[in-house]
N, C-alpha and C. Protein backbone atom coordinates (compact mmCIF):
# COMPACT_ATOMS: atom_id res chain seq x y z
N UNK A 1 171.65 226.71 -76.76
CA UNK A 1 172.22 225.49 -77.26
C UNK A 1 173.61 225.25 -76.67
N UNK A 2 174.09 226.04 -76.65
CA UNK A 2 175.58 226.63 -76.14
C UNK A 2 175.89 225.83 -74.74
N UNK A 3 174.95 226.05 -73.87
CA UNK A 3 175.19 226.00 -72.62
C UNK A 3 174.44 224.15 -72.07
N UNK A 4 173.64 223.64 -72.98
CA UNK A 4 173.58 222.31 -73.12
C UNK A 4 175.26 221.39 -73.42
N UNK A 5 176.02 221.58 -74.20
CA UNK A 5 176.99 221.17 -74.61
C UNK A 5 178.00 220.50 -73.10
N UNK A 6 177.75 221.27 -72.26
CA UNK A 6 178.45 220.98 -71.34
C UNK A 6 177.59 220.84 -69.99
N UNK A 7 178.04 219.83 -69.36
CA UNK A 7 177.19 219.50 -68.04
C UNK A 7 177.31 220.82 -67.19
N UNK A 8 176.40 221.07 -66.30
CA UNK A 8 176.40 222.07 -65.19
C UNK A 8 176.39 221.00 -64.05
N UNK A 9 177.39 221.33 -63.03
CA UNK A 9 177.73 220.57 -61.57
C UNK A 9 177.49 221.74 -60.85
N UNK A 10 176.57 221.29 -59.77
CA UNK A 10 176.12 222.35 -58.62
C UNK A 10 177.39 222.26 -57.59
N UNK A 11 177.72 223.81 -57.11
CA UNK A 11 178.84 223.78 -56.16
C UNK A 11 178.34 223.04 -54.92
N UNK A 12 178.50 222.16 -54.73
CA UNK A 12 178.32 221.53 -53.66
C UNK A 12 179.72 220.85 -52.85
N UNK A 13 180.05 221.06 -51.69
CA UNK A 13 180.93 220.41 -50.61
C UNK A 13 182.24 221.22 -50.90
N UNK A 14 182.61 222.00 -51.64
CA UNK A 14 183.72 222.52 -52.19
C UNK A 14 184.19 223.69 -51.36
N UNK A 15 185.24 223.84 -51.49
CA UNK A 15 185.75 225.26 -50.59
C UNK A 15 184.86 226.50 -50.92
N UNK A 16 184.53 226.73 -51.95
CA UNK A 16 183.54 227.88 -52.46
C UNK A 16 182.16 227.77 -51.62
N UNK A 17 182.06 226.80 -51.92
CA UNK A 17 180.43 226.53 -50.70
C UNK A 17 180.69 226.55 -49.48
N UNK A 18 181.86 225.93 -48.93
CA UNK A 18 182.07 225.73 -47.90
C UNK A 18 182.41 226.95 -46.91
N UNK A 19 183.19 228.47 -47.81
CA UNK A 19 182.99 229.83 -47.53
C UNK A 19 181.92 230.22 -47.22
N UNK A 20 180.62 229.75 -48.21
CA UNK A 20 179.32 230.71 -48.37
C UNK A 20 178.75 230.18 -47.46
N UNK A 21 178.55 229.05 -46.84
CA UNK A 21 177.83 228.01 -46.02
C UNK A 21 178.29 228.88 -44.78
N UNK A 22 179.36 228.62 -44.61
CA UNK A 22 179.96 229.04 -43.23
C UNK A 22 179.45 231.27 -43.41
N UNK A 23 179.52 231.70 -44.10
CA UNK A 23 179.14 232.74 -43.77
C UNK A 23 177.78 233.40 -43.62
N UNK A 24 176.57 232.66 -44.20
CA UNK A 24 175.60 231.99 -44.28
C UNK A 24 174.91 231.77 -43.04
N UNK A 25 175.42 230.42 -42.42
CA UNK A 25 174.94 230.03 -41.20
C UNK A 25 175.58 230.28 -40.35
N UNK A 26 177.01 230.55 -40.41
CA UNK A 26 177.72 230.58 -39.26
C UNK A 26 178.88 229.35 -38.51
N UNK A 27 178.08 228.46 -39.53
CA UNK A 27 178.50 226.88 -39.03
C UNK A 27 179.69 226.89 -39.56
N UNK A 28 180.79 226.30 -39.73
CA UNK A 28 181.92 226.17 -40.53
C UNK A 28 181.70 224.70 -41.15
N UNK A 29 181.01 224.05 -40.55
CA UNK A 29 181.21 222.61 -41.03
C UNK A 29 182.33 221.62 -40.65
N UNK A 30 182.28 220.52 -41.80
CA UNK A 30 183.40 219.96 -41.72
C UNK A 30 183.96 219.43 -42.94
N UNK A 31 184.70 218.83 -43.04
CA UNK A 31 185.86 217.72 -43.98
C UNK A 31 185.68 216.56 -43.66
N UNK A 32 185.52 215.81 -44.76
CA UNK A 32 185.51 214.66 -44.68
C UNK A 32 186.19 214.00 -46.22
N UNK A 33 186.73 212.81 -45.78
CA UNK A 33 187.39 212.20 -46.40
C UNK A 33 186.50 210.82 -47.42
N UNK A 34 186.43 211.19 -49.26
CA UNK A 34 185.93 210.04 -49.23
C UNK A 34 186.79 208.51 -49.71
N UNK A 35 186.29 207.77 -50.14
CA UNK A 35 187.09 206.73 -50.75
C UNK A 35 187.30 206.94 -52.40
N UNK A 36 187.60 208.12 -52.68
CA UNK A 36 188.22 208.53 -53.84
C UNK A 36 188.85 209.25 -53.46
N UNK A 37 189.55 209.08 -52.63
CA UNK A 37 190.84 210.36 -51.68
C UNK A 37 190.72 211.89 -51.63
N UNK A 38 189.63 212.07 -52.38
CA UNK A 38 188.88 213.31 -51.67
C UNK A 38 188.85 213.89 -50.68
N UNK A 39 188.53 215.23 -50.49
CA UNK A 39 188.03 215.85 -49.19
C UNK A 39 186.63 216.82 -50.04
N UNK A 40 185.87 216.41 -49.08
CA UNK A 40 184.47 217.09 -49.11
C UNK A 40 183.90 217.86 -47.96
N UNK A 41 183.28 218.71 -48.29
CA UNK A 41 183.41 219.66 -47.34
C UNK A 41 181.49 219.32 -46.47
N UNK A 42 181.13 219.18 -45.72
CA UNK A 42 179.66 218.90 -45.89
C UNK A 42 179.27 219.70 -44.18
N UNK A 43 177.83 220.64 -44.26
CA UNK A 43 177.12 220.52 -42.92
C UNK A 43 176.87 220.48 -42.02
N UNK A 44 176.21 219.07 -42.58
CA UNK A 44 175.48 218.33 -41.03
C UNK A 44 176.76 216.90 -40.89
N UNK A 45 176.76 216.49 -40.19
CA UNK A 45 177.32 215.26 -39.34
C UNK A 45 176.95 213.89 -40.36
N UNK A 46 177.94 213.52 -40.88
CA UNK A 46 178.19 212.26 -41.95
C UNK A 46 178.67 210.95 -41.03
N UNK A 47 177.92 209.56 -41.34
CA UNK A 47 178.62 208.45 -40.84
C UNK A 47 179.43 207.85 -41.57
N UNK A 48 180.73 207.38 -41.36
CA UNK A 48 181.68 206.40 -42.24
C UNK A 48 180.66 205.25 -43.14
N UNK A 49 180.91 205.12 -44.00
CA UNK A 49 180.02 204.48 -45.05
C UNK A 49 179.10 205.47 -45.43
N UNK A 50 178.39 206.58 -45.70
CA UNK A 50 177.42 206.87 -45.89
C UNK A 50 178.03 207.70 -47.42
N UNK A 51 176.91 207.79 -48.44
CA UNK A 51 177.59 208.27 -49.87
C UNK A 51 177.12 209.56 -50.24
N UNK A 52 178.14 209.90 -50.41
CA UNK A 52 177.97 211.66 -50.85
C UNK A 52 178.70 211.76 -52.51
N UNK A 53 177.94 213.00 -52.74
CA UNK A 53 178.40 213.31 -53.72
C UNK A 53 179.63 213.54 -54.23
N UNK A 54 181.07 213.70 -54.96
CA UNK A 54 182.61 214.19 -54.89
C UNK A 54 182.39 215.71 -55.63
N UNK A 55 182.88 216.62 -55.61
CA UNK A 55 182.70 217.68 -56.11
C UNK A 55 183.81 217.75 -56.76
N UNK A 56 184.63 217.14 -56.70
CA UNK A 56 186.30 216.74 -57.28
C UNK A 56 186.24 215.66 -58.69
N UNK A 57 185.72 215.02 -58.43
CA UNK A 57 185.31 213.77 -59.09
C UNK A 57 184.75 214.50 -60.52
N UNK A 58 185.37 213.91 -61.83
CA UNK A 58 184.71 214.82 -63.09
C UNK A 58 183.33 213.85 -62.54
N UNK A 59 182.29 214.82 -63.77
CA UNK A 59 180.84 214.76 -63.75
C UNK A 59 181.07 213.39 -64.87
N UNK A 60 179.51 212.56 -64.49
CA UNK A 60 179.28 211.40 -65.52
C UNK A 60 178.58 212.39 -66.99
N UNK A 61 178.57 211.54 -67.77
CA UNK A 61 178.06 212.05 -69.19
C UNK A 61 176.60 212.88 -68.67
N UNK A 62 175.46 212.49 -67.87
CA UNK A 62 174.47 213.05 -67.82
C UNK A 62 174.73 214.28 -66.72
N UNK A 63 175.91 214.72 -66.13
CA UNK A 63 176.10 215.59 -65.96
C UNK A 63 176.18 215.36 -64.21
N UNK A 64 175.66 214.85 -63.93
CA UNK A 64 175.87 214.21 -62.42
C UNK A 64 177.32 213.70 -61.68
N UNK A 65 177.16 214.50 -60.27
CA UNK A 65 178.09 213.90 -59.34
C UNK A 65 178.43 212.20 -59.25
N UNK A 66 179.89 211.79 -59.45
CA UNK A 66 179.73 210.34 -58.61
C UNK A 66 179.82 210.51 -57.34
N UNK A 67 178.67 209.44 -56.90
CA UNK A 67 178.56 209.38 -55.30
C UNK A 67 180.02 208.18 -54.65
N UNK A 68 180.40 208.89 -53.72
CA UNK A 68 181.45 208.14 -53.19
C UNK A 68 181.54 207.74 -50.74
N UNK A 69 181.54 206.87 -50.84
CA UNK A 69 181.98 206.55 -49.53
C UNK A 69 182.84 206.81 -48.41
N UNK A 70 182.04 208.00 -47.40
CA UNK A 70 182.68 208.50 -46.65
C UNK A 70 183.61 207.47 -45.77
N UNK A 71 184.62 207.56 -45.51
CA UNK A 71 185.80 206.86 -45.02
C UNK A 71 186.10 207.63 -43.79
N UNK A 72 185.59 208.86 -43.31
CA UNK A 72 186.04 209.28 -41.78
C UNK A 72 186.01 210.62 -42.15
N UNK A 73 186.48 211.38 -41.13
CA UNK A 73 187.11 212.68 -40.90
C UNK A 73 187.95 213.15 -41.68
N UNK A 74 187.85 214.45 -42.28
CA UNK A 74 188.74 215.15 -43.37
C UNK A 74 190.47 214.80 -42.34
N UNK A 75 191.37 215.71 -42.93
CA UNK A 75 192.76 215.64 -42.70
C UNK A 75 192.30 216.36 -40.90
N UNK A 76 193.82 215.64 -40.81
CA UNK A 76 194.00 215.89 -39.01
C UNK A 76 193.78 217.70 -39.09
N UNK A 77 193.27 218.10 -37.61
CA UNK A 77 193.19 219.25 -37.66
C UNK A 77 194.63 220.02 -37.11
N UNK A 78 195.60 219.46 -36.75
CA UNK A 78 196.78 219.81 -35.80
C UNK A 78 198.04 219.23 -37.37
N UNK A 79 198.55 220.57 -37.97
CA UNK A 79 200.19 220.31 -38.48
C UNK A 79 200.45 220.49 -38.48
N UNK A 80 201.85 220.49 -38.51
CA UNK A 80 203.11 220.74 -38.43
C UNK A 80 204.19 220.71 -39.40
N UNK A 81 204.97 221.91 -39.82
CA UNK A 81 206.01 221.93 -40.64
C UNK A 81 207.11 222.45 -40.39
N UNK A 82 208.91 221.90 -40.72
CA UNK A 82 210.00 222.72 -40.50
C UNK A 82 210.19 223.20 -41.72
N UNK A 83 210.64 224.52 -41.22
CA UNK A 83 211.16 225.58 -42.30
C UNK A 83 212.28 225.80 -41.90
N UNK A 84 213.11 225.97 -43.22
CA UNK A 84 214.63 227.06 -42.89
C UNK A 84 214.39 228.25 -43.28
N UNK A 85 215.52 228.45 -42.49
CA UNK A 85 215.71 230.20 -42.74
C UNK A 85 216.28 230.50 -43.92
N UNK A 86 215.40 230.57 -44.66
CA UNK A 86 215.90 231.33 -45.98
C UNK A 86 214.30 232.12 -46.63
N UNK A 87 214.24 233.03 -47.60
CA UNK A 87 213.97 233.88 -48.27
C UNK A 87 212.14 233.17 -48.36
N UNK A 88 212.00 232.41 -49.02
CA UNK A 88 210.91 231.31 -49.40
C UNK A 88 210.22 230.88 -48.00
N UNK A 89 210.93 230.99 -47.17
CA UNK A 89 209.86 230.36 -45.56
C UNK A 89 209.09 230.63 -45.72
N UNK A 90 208.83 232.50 -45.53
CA UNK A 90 207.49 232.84 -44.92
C UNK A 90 206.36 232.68 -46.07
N UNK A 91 206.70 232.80 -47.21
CA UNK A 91 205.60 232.38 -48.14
C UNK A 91 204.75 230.69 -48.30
N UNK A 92 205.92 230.35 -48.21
CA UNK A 92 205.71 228.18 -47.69
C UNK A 92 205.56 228.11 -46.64
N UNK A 93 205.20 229.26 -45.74
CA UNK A 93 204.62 229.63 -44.32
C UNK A 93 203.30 229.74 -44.48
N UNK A 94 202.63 230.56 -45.31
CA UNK A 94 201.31 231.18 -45.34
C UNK A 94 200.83 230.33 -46.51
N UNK A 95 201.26 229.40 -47.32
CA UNK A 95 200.40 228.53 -48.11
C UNK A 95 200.12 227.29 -47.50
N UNK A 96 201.08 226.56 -46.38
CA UNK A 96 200.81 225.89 -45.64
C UNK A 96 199.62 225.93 -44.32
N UNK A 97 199.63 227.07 -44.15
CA UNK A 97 198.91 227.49 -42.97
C UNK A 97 197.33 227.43 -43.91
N UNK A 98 197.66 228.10 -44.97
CA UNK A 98 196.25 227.93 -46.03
C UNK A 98 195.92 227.03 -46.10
N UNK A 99 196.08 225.83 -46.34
CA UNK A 99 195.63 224.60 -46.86
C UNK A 99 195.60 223.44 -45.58
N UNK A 100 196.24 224.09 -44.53
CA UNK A 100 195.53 223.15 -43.24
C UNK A 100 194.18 223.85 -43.23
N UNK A 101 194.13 225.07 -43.20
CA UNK A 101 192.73 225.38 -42.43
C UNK A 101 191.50 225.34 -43.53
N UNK A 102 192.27 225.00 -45.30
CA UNK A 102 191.45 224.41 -46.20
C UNK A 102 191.06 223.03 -45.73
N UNK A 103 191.71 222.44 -44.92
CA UNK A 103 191.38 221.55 -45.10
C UNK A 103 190.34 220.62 -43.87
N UNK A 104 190.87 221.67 -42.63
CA UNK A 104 190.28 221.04 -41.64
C UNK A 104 189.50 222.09 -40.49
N UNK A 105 189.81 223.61 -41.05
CA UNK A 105 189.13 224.13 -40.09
C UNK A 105 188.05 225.50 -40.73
N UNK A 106 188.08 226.19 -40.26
CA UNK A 106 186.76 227.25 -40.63
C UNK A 106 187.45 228.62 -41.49
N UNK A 107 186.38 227.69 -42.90
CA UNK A 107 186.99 228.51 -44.31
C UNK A 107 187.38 229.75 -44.39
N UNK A 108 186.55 230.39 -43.38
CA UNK A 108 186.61 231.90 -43.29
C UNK A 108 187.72 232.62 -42.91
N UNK A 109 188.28 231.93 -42.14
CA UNK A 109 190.06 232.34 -41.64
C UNK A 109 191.44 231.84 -42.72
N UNK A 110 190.92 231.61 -44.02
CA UNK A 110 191.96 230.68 -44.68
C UNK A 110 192.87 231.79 -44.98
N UNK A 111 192.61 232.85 -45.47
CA UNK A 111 193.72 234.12 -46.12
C UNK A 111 194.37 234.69 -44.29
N UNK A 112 193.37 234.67 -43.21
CA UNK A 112 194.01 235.40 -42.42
C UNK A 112 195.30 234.78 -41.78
N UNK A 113 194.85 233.13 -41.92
CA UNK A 113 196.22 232.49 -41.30
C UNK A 113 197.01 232.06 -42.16
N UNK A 114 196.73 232.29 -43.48
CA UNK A 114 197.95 232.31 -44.03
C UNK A 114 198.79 233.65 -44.10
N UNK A 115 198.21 234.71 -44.12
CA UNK A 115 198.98 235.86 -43.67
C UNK A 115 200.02 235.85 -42.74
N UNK A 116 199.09 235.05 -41.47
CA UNK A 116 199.70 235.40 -40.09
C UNK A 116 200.50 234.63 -40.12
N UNK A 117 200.28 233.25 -40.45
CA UNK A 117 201.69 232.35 -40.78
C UNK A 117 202.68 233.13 -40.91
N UNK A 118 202.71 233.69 -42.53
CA UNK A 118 203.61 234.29 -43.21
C UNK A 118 204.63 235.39 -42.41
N UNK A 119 203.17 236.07 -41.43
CA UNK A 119 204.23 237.03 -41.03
C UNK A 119 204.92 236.64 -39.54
N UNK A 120 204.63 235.65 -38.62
CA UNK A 120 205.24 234.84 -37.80
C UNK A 120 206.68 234.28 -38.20
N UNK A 121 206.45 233.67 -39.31
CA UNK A 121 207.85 233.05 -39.20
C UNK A 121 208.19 233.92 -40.14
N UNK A 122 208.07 235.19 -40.73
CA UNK A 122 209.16 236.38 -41.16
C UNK A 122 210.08 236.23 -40.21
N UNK A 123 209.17 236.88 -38.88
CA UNK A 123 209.66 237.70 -38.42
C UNK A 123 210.61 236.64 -36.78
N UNK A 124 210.18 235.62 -36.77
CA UNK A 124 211.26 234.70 -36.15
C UNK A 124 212.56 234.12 -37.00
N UNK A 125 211.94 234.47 -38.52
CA UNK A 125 213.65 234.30 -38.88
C UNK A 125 214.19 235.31 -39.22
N UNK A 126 213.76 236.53 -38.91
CA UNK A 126 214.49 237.85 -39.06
C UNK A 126 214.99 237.78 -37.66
N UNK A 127 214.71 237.27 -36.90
CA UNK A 127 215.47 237.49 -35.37
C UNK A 127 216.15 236.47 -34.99
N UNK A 128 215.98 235.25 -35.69
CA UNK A 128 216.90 234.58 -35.17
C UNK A 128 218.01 233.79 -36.07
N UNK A 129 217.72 233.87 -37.24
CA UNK A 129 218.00 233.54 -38.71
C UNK A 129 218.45 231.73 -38.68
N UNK A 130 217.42 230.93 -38.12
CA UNK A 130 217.95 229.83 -37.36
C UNK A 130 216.26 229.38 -38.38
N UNK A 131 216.07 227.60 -38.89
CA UNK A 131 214.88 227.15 -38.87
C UNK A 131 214.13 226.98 -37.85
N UNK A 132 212.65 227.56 -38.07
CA UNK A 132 211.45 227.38 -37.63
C UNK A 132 210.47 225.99 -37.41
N UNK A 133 210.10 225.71 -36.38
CA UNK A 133 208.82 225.04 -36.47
C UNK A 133 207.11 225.68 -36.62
N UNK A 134 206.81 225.47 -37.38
CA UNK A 134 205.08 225.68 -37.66
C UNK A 134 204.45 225.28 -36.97
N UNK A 135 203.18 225.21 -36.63
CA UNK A 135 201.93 224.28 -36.26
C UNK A 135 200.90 225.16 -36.43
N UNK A 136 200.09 224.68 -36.97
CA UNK A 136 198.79 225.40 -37.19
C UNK A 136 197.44 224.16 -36.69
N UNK A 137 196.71 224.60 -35.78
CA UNK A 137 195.77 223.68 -35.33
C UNK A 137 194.52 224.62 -35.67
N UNK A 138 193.59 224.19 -36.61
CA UNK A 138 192.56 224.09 -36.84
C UNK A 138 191.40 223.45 -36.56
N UNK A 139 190.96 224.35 -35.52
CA UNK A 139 189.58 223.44 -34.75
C UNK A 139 188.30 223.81 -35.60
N UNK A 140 187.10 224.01 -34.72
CA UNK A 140 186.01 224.06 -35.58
C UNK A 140 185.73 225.77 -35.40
N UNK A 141 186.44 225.94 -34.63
CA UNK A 141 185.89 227.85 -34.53
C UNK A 141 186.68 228.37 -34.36
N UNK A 142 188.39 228.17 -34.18
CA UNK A 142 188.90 228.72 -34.07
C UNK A 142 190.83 228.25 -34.47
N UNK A 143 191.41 229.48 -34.97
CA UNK A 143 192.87 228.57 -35.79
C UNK A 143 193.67 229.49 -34.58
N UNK A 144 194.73 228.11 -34.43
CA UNK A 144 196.27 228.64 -33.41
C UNK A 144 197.24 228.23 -34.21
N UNK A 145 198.18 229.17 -34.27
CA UNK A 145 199.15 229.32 -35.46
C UNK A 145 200.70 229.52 -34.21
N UNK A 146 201.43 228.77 -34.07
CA UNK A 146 202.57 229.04 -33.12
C UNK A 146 203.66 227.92 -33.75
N UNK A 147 204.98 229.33 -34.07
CA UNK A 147 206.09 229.33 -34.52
C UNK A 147 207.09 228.99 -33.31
N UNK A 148 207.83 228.00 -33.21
CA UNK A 148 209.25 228.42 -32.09
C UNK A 148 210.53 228.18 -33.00
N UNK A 149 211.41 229.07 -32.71
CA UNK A 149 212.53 229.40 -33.24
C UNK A 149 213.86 228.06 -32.63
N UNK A 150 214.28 227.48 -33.61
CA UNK A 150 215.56 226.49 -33.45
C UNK A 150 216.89 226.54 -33.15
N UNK A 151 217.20 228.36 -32.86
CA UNK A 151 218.61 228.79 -32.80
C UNK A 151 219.19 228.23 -31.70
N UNK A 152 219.72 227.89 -30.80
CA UNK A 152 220.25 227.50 -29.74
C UNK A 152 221.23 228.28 -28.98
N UNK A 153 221.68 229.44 -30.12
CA UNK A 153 222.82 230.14 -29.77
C UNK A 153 222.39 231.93 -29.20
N UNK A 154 220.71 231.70 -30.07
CA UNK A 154 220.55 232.79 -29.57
C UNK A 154 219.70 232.72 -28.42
N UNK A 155 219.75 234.09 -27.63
CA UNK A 155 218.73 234.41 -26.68
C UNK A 155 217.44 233.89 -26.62
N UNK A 156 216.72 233.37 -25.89
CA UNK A 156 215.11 233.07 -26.14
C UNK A 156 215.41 231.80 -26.85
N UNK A 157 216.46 230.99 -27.01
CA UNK A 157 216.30 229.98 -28.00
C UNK A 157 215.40 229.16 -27.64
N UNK A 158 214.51 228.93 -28.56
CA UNK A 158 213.13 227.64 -28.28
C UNK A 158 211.58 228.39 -28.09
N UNK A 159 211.69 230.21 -28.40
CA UNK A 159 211.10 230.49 -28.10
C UNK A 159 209.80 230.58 -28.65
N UNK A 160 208.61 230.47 -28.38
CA UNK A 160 207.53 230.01 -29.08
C UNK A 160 206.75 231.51 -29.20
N UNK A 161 206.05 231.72 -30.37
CA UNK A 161 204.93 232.70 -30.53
C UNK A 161 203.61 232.29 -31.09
N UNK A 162 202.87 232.71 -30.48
CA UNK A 162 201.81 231.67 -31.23
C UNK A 162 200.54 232.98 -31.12
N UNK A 163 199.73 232.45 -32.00
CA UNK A 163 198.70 233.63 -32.23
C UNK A 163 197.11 233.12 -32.65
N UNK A 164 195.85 232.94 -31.82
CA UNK A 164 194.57 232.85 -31.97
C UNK A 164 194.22 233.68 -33.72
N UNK A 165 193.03 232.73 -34.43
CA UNK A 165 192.30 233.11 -35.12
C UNK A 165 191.10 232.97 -34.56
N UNK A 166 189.83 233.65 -34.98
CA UNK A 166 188.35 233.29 -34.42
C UNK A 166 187.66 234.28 -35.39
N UNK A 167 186.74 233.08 -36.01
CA UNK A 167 185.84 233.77 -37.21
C UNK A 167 184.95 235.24 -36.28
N UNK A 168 184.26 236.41 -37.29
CA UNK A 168 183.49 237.08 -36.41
C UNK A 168 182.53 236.79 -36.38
């Protein structure tokens, strides 16, 4: 009786599926954006206009997804963030780096590049104690994560490190 009371929503398009899918098949999929400002995670290859389910979206009374209108391509796969040098970077390093590749590239690398974020721009503002630039580009198989340092005064100033992810 218990378990009537409340609708059951199948994980569908969600980062959780979108892990198991991709480890599963191998595929990573993609993101897509609907017209409930969503991101959905789906498959196979979606056309603009075509209606998918929101996995975001609360459930209607009978317990069902609202279907909503794909509008394009999830978030850009290429971003970019400045950080200063202070204490908090490298952590607003590795949650940023998380949630690009939540958002646009292959689920399976989400903890590793946020790690690697994290420990990139540690360790460019332990050497140069100057703000950082980010970029994390998230393709479909593979994340590039490259930091360059803003000091001007020091050695190497402008110098870039950058570091490959690739699911196994």
């Amino acid at each position: 009786m218990a378990d009537k009371l409340f609708p059951v929503v199948p994980d569908t398009g969600t980062l959780k599926a979108a892990r198991l899918a991709s480890e599963v098949t191998g595929d990573p999929g993609r993101w897509v954006r609907l017209d409930c400002k969503h991101v959905r995670h789906v498959q196979q290859p979606v056309e603009p206009g075509q209606l998918l389910e929101c996995p975001t979206c609360p459930p209607s009374v009978a317990g069902g997804l609202p279907a909503n209108r794909v509008l394009g391509q999830g978030p850009e796969r290429r971003r970019r963030a400045w950080l200063d040098a202070d204490p908090l970077a490298p952590g607003r390093a590795g949650a940023f780096a998380a949630e690009a590749v939540t958002q646009a590239g292959p689920v399976g690398l989400v903890d590793d590049a946020g790690r690697m974020a994290s420990e990139l721009v540690a360790s460019a503002i332990r050497h140069t104690h100057a703000p950082v630039e980010l970029t994390v580009d998230a393709g479909d198989d593979v994340v590039r994560i490259e930091v360059r340092d803003d000091d001007p005064t020091a050695s190497g100033a402008g110098k870039v490190v950058s570091f490959e992810l690739r699911p196994a």
